[in-house]
C-alpha atoms as a PDB file:
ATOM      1  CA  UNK A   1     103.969  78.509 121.489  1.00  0.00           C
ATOM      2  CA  UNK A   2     101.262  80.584 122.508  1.00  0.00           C
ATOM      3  CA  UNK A   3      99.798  80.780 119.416  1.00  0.00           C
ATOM      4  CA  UNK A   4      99.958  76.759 119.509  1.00  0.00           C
ATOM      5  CA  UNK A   5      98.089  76.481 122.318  1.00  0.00           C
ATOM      6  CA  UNK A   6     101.065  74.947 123.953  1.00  0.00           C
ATOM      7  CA  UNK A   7     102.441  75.630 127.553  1.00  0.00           C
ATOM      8  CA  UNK A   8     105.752  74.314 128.275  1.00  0.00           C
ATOM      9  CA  UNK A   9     105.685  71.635 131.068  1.00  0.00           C
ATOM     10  CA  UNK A  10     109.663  72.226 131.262  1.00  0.00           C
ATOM     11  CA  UNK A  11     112.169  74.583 130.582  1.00  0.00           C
ATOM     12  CA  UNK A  12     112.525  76.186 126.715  1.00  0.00           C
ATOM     13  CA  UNK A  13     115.704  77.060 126.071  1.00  0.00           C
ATOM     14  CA  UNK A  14     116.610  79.238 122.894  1.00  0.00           C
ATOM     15  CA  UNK A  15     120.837  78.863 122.143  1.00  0.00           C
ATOM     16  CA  UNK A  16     122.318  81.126 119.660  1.00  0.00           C
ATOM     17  CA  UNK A  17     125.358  79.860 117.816  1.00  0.00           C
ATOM     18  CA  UNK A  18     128.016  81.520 116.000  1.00  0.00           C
ATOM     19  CA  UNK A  19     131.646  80.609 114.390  1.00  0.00           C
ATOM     20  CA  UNK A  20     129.502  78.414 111.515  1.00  0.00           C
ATOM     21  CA  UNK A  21     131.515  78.960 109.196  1.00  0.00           C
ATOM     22  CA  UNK A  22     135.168  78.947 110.883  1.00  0.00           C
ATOM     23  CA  UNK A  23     135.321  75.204 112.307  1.00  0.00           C
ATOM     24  CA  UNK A  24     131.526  75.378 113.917  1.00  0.00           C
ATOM     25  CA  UNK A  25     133.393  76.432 117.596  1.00  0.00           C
ATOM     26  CA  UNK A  26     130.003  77.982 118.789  1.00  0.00           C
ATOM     27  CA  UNK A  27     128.156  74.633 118.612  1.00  0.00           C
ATOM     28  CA  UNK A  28     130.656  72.212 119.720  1.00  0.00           C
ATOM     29  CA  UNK A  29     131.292  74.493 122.986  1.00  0.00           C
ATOM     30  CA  UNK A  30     127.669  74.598 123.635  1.00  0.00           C
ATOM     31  CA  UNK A  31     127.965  70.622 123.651  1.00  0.00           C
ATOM     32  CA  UNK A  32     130.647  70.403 125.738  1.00  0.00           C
ATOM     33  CA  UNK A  33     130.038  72.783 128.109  1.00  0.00           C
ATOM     34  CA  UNK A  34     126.052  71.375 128.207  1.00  0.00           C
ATOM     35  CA  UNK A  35     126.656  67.747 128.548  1.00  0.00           C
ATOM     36  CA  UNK A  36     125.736  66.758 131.313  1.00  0.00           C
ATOM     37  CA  UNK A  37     122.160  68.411 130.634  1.00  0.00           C
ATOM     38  CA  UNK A  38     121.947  66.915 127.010  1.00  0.00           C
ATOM     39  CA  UNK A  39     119.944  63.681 128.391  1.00  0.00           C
ATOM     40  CA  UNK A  40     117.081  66.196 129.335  1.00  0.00           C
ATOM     41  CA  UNK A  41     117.286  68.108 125.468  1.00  0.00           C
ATOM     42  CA  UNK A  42     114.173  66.840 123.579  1.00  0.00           C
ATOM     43  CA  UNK A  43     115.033  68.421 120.478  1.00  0.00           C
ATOM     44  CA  UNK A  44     117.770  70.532 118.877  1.00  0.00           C
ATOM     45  CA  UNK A  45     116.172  72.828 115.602  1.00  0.00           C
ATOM     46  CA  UNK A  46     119.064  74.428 113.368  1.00  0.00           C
ATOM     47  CA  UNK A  47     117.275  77.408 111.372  1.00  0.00           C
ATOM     48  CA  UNK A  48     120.177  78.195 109.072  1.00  0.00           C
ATOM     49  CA  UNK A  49     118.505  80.025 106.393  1.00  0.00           C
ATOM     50  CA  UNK A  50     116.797  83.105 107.985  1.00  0.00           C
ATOM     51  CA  UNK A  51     113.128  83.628 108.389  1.00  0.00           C
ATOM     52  CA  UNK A  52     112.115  82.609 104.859  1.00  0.00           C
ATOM     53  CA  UNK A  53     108.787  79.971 103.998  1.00  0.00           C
ATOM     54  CA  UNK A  54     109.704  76.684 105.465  1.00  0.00           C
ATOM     55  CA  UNK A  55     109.387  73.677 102.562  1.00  0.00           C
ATOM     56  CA  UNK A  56     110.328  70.970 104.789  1.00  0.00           C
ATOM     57  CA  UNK A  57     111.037  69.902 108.603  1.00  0.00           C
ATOM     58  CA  UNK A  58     114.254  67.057 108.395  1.00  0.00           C
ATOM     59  CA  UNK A  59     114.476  65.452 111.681  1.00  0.00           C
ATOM     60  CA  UNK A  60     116.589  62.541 112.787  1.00  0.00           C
ATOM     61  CA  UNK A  61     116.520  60.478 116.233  1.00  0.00           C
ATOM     62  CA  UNK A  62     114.119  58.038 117.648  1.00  0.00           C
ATOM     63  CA  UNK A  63     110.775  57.061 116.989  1.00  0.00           C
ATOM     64  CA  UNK A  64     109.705  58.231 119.970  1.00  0.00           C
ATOM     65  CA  UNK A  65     110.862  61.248 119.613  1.00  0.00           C
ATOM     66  CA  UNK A  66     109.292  61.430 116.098  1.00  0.00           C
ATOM     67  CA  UNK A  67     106.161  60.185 117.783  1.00  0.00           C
ATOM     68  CA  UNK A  68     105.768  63.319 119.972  1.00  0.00           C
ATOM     69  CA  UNK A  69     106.865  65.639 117.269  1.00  0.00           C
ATOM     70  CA  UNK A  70     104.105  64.621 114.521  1.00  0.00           C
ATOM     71  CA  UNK A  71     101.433  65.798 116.412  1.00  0.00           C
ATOM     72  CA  UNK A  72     103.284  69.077 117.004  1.00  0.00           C
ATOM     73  CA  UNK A  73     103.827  69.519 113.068  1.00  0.00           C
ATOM     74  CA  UNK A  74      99.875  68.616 112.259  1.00  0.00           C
ATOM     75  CA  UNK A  75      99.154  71.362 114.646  1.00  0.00           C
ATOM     76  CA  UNK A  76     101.385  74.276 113.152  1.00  0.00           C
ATOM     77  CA  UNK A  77     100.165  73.501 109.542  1.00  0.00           C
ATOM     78  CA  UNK A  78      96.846  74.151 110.826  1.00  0.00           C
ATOM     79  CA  UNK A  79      97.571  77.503 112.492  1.00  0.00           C
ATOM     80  CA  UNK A  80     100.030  78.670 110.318  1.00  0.00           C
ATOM     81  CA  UNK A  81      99.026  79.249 106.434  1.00  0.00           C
ATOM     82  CA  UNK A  82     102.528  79.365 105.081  1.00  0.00           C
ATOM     83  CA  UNK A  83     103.152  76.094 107.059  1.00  0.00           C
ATOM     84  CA  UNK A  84     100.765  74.548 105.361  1.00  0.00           C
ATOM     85  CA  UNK A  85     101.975  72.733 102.981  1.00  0.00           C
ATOM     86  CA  UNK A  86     105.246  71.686 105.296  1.00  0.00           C
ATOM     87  CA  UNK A  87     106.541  68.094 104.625  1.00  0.00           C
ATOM     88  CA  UNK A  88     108.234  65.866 107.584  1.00  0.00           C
ATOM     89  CA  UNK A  89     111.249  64.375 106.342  1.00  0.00           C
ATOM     90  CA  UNK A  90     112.920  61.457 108.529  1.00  0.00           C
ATOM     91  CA  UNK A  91     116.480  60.121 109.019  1.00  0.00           C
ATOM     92  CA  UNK A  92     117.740  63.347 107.979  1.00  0.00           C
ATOM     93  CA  UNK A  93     118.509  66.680 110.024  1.00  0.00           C
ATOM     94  CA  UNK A  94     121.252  67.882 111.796  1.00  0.00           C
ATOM     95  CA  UNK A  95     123.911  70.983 110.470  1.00  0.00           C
ATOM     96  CA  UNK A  96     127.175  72.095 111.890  1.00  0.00           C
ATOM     97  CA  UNK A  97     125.868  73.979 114.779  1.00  0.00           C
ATOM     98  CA  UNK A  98     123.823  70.861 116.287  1.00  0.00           C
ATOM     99  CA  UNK A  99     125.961  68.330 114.667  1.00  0.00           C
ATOM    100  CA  UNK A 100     127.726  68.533 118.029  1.00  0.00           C
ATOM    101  CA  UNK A 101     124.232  67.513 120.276  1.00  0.00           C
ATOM    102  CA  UNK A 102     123.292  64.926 118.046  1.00  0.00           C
ATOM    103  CA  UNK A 103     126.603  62.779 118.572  1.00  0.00           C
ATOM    104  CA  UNK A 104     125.655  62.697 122.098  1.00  0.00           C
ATOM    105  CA  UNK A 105     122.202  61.635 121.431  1.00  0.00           C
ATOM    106  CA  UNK A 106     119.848  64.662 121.266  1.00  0.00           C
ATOM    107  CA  UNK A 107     116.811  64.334 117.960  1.00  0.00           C
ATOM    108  CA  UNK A 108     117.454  67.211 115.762  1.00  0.00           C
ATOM    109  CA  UNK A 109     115.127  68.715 113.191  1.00  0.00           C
ATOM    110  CA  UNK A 110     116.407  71.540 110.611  1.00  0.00           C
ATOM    111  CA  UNK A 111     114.307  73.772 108.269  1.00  0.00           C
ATOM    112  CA  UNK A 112     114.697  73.052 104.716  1.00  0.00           C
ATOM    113  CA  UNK A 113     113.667  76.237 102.925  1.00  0.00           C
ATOM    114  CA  UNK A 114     114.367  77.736  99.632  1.00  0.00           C
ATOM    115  CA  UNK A 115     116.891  80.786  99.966  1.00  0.00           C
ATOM    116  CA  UNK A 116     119.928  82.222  98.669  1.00  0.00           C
ATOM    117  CA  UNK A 117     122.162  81.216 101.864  1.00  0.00           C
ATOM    118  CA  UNK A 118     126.056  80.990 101.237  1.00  0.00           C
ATOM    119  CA  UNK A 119     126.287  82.732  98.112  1.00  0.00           C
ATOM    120  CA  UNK A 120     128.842  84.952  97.034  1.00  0.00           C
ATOM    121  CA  UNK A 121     129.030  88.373  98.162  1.00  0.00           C
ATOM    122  CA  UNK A 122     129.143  89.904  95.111  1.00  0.00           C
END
């Protein structure tokens, strides 16, 4: 953020999920035990595929909420080069670990990028 220029006007919370994989526990308990906070959530990101180039940014939720994030997006293609060439893909987003936030109403965004997640362990 820093780096963006920006300075949170409210509180920027970072949540770690686990259990992915076995029934997506870590997400939905997050939800549950959140909810009465989600109405203040502007955005949920789910970065699923480790720390790899990003290709796009898939959001779903309201315009308005896709209204404040645009400008946001512009700005990190401009200040980071491997960002550059980031696309912003609407009506889309979402994964198992925020699935949970965005049935009670919260935007989501994931980060499309090119990696070998979930393969075989061989």
């Amino acid at each position: 953020m820093a780096l963006l220029g920006i300075r949170a006007q409210r509180t920027v919370r970072a949540v770690l999920w686990t259990c992915e994989e076995f029934g997506g526990y870590g997400g939905m308990t997050y939800a549950l035990k959140h909810e009465s906070e989600l109405d203040k959530t502007s955005l949920a990101i789910e970065l699923d595929d480790g720390a790899y180039v990003p290709l796009s940014l898939q959001f779903a939720g309201s315009q308005a909420a896709l209204d404040e994030l645009t400008p946001f997006v512009a700005r990190v293609q401009q200040l980071v080069p491997l960002a550059a060439n980031i696309t912003l893909i609407t009506s889309t987003g979402g994964g198992v670990d925020i699935d949970y936030v965005q049935q009670r109403g919260v935007p989501v965004r994931t980060v499309a990028q090119l990696t070998n997640h979930h393969t075989s362990s061989r």
